[in-house]
Protein backbone atom coordinates (compact mmCIF):
# COMPACT_ATOMS: atom_id res chain seq x y z
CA UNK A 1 101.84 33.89 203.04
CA UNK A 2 99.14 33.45 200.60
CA UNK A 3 99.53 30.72 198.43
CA UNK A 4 97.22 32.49 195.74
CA UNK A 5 99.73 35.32 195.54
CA UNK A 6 103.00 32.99 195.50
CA UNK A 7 101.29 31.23 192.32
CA UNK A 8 100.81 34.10 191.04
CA UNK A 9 103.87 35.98 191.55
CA UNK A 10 106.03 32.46 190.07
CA UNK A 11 103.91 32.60 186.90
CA UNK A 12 104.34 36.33 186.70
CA UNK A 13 108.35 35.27 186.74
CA UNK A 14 108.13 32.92 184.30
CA UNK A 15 106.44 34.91 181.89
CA UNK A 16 108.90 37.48 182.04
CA UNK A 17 111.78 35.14 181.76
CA UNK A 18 110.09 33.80 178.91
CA UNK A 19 109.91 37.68 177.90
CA UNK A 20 113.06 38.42 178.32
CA UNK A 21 114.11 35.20 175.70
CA UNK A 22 112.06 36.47 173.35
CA UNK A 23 113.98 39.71 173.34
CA UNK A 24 117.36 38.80 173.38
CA UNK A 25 116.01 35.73 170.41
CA UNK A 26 115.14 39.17 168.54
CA UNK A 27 118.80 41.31 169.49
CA UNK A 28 120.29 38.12 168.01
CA UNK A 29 118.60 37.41 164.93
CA UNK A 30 118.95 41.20 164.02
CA UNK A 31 122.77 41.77 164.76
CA UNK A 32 122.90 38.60 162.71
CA UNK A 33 120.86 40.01 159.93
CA UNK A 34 123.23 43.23 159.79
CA UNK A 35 126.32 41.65 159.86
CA UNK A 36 124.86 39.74 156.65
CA UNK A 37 123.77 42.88 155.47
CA UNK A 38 127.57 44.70 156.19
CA UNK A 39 128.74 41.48 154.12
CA UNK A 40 126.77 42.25 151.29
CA UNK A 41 127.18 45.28 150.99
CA UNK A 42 130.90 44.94 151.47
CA UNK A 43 131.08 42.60 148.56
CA UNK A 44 129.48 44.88 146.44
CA UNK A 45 131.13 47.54 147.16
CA UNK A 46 134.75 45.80 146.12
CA UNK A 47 132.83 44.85 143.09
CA UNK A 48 132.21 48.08 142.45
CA UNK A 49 135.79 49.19 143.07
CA UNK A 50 136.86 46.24 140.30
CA UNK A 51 134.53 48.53 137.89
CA UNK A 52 132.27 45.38 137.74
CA UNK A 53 129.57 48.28 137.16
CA UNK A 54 125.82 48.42 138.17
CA UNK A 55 124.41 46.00 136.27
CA UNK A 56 125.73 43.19 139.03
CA UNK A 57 123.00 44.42 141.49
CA UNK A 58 119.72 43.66 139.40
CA UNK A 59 121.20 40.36 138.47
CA UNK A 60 121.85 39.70 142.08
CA UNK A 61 118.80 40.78 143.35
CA UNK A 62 116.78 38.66 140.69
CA UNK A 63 119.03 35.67 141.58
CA UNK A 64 118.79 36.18 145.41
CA UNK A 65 115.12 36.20 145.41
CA UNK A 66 114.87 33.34 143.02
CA UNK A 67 117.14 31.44 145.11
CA UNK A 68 114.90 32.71 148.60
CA UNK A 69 111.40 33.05 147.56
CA UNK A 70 109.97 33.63 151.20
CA UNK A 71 113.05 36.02 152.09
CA UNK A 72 112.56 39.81 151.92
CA UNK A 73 114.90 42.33 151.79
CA UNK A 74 116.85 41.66 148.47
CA UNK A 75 115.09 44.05 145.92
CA UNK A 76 118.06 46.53 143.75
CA UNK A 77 116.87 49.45 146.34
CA UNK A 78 117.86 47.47 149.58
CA UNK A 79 121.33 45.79 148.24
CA UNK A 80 122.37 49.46 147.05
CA UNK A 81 121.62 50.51 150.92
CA UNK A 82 123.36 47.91 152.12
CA UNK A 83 126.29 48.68 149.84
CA UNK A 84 126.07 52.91 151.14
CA UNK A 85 125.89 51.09 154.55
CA UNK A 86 129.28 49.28 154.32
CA UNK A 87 130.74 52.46 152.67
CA UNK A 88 129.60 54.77 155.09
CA UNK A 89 131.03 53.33 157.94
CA UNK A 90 133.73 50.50 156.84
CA UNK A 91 136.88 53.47 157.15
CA UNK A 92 135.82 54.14 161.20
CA UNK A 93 137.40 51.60 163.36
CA UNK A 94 135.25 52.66 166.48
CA UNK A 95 132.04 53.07 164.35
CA UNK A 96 131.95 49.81 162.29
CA UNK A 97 131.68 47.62 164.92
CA UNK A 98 128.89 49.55 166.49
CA UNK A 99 126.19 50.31 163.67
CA UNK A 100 125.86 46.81 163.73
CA UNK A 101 123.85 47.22 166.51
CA UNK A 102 121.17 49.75 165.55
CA UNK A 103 118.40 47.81 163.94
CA UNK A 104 118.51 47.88 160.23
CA UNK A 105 115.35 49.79 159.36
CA UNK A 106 116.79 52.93 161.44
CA UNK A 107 119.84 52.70 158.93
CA UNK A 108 117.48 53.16 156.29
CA UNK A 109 115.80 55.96 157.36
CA UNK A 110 119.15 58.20 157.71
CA UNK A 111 120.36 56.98 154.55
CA UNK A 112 116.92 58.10 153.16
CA UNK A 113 117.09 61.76 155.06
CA UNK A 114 120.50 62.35 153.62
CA UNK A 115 119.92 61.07 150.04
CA UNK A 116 117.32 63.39 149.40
């Protein structure tokens, strides 16, 4: 066996393995980020319900974006999305668990289609 080709074929492994960390590093940081996002929105959304009224999003957008300068995500538009996220699917047993997995700018984009 060549030992040209064996060198090659180990550092072809290793670079997928490293690859395949990456990825799964990535799945993980996003389910994270939408289970923060299905938290938010959830807590909102019971505001809501206590007739808190709208004026608790700007406020907490301001505030979260003072508090994480270098954090996107947090302007009015997205923490009313996450909110019609958690109210969309919160009632389905069998759904709720699931959309967690989609990433979180396809959520967008349906909530987008249908708001239109």
């Amino acid at each position: 066996m060549n030992i040209e080709k064996v060198q090659l074929d180990f550092i072809a492994e290793i670079k997928e393995k490293i690859k395949q960390a990456q990825y799964d590093a990535f799945k993980a940081v996003n389910v994270q980020l939408i289970n923060l996002y299905w938290e938010i929105g959830k807590s909102i959304a019971e505001k809501q319900s206590e007739s808190w009224g709208k004026a608790v999003v700007p406020t907490l957008s301001k505030e979260l974006q003072t508090e994480f300068p270098g954090m996107g995500g947090f302007s009015e538009g997205n923490l009313w999305l996450m909110a019609q996220f958690y109210s969309e699917y919160q009632s389905s047993e069998n759904l709720a668990p699931l959309v967690r997995e989609i990433s979180w700018s396809k959520h967008v984009v349906i909530f987008l289609r249908f708001s239109l």
